[in-house]
Protein backbone atom coordinates (compact mmCIF):
# COMPACT_ATOMS: atom_id res chain seq x y z
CA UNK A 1 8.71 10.49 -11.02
CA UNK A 2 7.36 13.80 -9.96
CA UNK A 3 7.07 14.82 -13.48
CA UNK A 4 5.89 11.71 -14.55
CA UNK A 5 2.99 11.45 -12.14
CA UNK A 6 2.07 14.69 -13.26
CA UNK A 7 1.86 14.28 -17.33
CA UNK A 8 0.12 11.36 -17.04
CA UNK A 9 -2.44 12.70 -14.50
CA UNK A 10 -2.87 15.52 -16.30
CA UNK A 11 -3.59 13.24 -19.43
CA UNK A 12 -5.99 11.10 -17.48
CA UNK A 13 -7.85 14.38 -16.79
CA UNK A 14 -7.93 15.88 -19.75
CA UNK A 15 -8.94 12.39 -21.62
CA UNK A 16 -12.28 12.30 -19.31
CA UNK A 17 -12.81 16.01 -19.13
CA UNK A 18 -13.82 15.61 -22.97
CA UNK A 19 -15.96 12.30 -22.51
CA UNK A 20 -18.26 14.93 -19.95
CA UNK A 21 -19.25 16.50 -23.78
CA UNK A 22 -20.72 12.86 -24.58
CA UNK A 23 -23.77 13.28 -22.46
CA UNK A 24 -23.89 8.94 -22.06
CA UNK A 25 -20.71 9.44 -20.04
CA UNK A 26 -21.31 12.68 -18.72
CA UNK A 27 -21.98 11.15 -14.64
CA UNK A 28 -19.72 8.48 -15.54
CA UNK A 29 -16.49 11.09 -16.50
CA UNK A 30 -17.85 13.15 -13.55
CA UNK A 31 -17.27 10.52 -10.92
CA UNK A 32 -13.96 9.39 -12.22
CA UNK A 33 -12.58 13.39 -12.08
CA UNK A 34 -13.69 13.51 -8.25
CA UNK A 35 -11.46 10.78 -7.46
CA UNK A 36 -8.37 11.72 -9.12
CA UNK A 37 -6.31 13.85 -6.72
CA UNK A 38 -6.55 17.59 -6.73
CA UNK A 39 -4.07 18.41 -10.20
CA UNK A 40 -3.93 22.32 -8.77
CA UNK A 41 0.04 23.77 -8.93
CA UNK A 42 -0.61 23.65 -4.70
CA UNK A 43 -0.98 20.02 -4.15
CA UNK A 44 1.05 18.84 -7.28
CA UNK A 45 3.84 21.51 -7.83
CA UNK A 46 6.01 18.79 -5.58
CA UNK A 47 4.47 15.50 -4.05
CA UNK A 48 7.69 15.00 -1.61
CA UNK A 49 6.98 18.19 0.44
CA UNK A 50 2.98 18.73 0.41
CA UNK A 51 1.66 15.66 2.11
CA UNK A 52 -2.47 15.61 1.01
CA UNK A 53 -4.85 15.36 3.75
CA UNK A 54 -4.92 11.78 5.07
CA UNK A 55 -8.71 10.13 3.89
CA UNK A 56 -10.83 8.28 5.52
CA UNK A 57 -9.81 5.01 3.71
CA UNK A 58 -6.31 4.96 5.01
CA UNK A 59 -5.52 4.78 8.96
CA UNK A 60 -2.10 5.99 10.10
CA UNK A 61 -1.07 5.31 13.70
CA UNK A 62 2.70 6.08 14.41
CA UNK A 63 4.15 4.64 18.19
CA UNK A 64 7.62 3.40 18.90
CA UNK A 65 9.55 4.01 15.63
CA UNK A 66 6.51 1.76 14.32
CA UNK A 67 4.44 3.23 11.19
CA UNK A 68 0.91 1.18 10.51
CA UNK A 69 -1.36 1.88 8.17
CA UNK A 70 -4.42 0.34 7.93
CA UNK A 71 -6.55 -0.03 4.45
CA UNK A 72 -9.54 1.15 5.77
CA UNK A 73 -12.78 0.29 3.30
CA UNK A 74 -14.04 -2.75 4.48
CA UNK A 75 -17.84 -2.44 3.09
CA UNK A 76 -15.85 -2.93 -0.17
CA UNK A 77 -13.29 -5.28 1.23
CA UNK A 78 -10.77 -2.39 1.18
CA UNK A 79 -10.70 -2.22 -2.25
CA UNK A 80 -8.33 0.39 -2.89
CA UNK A 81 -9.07 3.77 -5.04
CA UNK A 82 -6.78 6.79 -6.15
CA UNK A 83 -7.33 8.52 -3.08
CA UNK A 84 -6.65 5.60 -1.09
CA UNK A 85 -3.78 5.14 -3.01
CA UNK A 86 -1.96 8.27 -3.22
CA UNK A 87 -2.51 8.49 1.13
CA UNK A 88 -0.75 5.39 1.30
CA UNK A 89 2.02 6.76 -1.42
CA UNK A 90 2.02 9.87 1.11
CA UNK A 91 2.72 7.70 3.80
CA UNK A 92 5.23 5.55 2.58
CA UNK A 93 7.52 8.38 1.79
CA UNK A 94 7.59 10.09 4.80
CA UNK A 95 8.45 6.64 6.19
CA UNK A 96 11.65 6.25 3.94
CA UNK A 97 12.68 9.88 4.68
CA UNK A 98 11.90 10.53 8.01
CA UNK A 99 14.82 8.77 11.14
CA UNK A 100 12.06 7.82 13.64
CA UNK A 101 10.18 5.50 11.62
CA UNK A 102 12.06 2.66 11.33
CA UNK A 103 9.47 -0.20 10.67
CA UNK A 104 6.08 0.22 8.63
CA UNK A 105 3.10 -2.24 9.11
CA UNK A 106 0.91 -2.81 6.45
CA UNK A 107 -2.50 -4.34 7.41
CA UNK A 108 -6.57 -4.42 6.31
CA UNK A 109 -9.35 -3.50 8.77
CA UNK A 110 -12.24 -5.72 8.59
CA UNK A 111 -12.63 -9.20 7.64
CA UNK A 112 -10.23 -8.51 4.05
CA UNK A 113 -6.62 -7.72 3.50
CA UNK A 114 -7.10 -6.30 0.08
CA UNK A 115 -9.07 -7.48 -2.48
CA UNK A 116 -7.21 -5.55 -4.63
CA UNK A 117 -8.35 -2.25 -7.27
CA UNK A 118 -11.83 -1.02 -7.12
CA UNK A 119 -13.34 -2.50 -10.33
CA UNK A 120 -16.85 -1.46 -9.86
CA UNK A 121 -15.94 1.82 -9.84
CA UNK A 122 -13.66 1.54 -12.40
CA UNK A 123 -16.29 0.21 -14.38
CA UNK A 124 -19.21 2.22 -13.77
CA UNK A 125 -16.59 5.74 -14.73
CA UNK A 126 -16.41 4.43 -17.93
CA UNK A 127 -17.84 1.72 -18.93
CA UNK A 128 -16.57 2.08 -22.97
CA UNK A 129 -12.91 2.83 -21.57
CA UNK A 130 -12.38 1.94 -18.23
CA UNK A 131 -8.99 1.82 -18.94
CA UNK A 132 -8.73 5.17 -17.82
CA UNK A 133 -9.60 4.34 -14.57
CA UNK A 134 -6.84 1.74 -14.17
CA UNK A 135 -4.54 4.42 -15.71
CA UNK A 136 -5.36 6.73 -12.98
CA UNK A 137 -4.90 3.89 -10.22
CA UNK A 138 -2.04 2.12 -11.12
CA UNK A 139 0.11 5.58 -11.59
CA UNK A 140 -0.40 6.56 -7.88
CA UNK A 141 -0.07 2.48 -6.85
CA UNK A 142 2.76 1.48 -8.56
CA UNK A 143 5.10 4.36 -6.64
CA UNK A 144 3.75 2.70 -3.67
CA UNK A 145 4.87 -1.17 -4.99
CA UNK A 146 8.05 0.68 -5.82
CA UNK A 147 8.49 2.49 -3.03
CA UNK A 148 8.21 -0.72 -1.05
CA UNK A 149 10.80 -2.97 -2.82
CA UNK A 150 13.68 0.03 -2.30
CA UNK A 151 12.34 1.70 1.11
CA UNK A 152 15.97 0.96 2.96
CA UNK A 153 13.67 -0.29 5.91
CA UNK A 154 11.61 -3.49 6.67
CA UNK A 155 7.91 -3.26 5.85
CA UNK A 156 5.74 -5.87 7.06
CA UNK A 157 1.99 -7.31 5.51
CA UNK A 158 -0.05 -8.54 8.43
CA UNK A 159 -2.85 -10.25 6.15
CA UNK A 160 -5.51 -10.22 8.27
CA UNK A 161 -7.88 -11.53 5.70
CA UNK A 162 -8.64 -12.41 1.94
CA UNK A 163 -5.58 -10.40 -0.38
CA UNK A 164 -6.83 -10.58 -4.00
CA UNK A 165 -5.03 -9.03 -6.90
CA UNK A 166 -3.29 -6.08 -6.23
CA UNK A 167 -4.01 -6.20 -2.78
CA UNK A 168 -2.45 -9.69 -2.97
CA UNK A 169 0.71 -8.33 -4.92
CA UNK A 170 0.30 -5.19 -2.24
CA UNK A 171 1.16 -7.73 0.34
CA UNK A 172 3.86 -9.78 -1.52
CA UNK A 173 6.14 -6.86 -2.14
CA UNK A 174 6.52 -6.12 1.56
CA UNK A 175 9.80 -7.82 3.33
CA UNK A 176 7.90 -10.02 5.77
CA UNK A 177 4.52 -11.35 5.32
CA UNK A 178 2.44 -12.97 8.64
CA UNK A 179 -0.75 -14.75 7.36
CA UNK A 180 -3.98 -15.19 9.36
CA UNK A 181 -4.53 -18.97 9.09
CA UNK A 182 -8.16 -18.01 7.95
CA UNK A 183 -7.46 -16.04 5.00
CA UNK A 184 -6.84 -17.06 1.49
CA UNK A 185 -4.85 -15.21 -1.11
CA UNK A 186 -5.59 -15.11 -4.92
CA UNK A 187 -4.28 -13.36 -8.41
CA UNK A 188 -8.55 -12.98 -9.38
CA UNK A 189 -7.37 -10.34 -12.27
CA UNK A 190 -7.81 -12.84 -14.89
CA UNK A 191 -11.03 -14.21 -14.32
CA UNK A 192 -12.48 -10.79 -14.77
CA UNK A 193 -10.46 -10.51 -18.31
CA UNK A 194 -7.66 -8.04 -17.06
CA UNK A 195 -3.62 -8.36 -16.87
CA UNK A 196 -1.73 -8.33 -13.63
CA UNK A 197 -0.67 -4.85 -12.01
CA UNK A 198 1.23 -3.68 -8.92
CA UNK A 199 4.40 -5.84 -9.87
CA UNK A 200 2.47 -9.04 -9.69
CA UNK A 201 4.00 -10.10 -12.86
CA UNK A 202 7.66 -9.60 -11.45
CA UNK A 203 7.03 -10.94 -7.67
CA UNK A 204 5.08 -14.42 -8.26
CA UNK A 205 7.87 -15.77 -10.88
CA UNK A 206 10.74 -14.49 -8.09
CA UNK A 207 8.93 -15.91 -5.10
CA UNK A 208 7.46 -18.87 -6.56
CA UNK A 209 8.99 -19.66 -9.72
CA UNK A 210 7.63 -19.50 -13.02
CA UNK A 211 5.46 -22.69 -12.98
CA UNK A 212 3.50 -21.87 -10.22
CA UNK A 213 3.15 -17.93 -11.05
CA UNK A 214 1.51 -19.48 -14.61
CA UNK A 215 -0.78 -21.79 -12.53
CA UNK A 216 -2.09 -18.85 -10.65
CA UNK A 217 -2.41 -16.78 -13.67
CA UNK A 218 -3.75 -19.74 -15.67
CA UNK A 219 -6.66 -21.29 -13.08
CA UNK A 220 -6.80 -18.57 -10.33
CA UNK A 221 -7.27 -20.81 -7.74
CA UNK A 222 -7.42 -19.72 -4.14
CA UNK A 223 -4.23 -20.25 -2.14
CA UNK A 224 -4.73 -21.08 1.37
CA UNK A 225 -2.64 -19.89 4.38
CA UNK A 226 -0.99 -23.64 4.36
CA UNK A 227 -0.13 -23.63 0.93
CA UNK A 228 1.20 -19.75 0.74
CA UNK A 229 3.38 -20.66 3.58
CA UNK A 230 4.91 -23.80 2.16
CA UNK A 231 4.82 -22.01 -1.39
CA UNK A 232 7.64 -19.39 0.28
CA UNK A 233 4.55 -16.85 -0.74
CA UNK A 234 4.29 -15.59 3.15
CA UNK A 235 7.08 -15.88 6.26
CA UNK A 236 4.72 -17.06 8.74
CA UNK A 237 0.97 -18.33 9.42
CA UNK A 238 -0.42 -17.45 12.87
CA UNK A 239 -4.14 -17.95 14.35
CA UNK A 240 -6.34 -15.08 13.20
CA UNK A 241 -7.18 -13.93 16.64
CA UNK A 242 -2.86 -13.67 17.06
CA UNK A 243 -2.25 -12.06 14.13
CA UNK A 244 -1.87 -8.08 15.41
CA UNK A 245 -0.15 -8.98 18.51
CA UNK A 246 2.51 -11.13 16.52
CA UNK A 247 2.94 -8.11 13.66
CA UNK A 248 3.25 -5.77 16.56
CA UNK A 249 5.76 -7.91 18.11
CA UNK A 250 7.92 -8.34 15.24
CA UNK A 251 7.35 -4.95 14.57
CA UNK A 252 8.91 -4.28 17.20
CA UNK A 253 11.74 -6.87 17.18
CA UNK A 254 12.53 -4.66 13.85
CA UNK A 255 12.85 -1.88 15.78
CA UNK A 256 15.62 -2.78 17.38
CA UNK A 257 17.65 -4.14 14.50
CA UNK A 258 20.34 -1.90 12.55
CA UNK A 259 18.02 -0.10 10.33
CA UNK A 260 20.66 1.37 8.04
CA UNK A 261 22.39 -2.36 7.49
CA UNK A 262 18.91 -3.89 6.44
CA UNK A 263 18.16 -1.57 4.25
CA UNK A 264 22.01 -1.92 3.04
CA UNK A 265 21.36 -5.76 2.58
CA UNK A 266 17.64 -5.32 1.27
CA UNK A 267 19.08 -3.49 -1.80
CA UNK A 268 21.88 -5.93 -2.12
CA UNK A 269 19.26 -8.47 -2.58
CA UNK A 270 16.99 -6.70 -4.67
CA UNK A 271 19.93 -5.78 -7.49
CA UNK A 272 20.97 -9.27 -7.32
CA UNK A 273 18.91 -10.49 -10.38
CA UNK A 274 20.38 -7.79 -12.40
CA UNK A 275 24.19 -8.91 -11.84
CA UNK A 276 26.52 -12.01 -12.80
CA UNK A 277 28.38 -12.87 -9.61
CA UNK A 278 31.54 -10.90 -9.82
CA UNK A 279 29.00 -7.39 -9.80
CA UNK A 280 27.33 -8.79 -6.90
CA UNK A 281 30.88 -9.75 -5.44
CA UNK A 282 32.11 -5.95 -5.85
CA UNK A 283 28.63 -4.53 -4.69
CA UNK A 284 29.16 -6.82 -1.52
CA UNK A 285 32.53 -5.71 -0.58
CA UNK A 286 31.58 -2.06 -1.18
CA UNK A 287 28.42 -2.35 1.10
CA UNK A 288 30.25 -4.08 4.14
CA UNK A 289 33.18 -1.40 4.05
CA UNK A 290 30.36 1.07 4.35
CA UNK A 291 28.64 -1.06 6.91
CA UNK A 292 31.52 -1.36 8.88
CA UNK A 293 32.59 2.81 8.79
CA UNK A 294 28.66 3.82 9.38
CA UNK A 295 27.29 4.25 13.37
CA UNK A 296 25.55 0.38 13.29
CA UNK A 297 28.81 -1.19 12.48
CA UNK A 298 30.77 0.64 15.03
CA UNK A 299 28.23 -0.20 17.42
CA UNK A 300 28.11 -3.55 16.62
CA UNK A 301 31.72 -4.41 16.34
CA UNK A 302 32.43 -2.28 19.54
CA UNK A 303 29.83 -4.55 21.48
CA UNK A 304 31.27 -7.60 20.09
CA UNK A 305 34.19 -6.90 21.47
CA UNK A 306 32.66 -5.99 24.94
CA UNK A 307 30.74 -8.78 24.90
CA UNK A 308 27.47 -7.27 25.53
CA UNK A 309 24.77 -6.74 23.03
CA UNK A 310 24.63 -3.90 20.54
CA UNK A 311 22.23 -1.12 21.19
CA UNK A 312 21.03 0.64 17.67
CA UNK A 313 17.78 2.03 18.55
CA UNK A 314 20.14 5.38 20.11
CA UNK A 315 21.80 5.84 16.54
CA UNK A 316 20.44 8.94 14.98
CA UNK A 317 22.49 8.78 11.79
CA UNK A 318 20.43 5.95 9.74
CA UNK A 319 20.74 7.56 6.35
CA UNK A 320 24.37 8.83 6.82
């Protein structure tokens, strides 16, 4: 991936370094170069072990083997940019690698979720090829969909507010979704002429089946917090004043659950559309011997036996 990210930003730059000759485009190029990240060796010789400043646009608290970040734009409705982006690609890393996260909260601040890429500015960069902007975006963003889906811990959308396109499919790739009974979520990419990104094309089918995911794609009609919730799209609706003190709680609730197992079963579940039963069978059997031989499972079965309840938060050894 590290390579990857690198070819293709390199391509991106080099692509509208020569537009800045065309001297219609020459702002335009400008503006899209400042927000690609730095491409020195220093900050992209290895992405896993130098973390880039944190920007504005992205809040990090960390408290209680809780991670939150907070998309943090809301004159634009957090509409999410490279830089934004590759902080929040930062930060989901170091909460996959590092013991004393254990949960990560994903929330908007403002009156908006996400309402998804930045298209004006993807627009205004380049307004022949604004492709390249979406090039640029969707190579930082779609490590953080990715890194989502296979983190071997819970992560948890608190959508405080409107989630439109890839700030809706932002929210749907996280494990648990709580709703604000205000807010609204919708696909909006096709009304403006563009395809889906961020994995929006493989969640809506697997969450709501393919009938539904067309309607969405077809009509882009708003979903309300009713419908999402009966659609299976989010886990639970909750009164928009509630809504951080219920993420926080079940945040927190997470916490204390065997962090090693969920992630176990969390990749269990995520492999299962690429197996016929028998696979899935064998992967099952493997994962529960290793359950059962790793610190949570001798926890676990000890305090079963004890009768008293299981204590996991003291196990150091999540990854082992």
């Amino acid at each position: 991936m590290k390579n990857t990210f690198r070819s293709l930003l390199y391509a991106i730059k080099a692509s509208v370094s020569r537009s800045l000759t065309d001297p219609a485009q020459k702002n335009t190029g400008a503006a899209l170069l400042s927000k690609l990240p730095d491409l020195t060796e220093t900050s992209l010789a290895d992405r896993t072990q130098a973390a880039l400043p944190i920007p504005d646009s992205l809040r990090v608290t960390q408290k209680n083997g809780i991670l939150t970040l907070t998309l943090n734009r809301p004159a634009v409705l957090n509409a999410i940019d490279v830089a934004m982006a590759e902080a929040l690609y930062q930060q989901l890393k170091k909460a996959a690698e590092e013991e004393t996260i254990r949960t990560v909260v994903i929330t908007g601040n403002g009156r908006a979720f996400c309402a998804g890429g930045d298209l004006k500015f993807a627009f205004e960069a380049n307004p022949e090829q604004p492709g390249h902007s979406f090039l640029a975006l969707t190579t930082v963003l779609h490590t953080c969909i990715e890194l989502i889906r296979t983190m071997p811990k819970p992560v948890v959308a608190a959508i405080n507010g409107p989630a439109a396109g890839a700030g809706l499919f932002l929210a749907l790739a996280c494990d648990i979704r709580l709703m604000a009974a205000s807010a609204y979520l919708k696909q909006s990419n096709t009304s403006y002429g563009l395809s889906l990104p961020a994995g929006g094309t493989f969640l809506l089918p697997r969450l709501i089946g393919m009938g539904r995911a067309l309607q969405m794609v077809m009509l882009d009609a708003p979903v309300t917090a009713t419908e999402a919730l009966s659609m299976g799209m989010v886990t639970r609706v909750v009164p928009e004043e509630a809504l951080s003190v219920e993420a926080e709680a079940l945040a927190t609730q997470l916490v204390q659950r065997p962090t090693h197992t969920l992630g176990q079963v969390k990749k269990l579940l995520n492999e299962s559309f690429d197996r016929n039963l028998a696979e899935q069978l064998a992967a099952e059997q493997q994962a529960i011997v290793e359950s059962a031989n790793h610190a949570e499972g001798r926890e676990g079965l000890s305090a079963f036996v004890q009768k008293r309840i299981p204590v996991f938060t003291s196990i150091s050894e999540i990854f082992s």
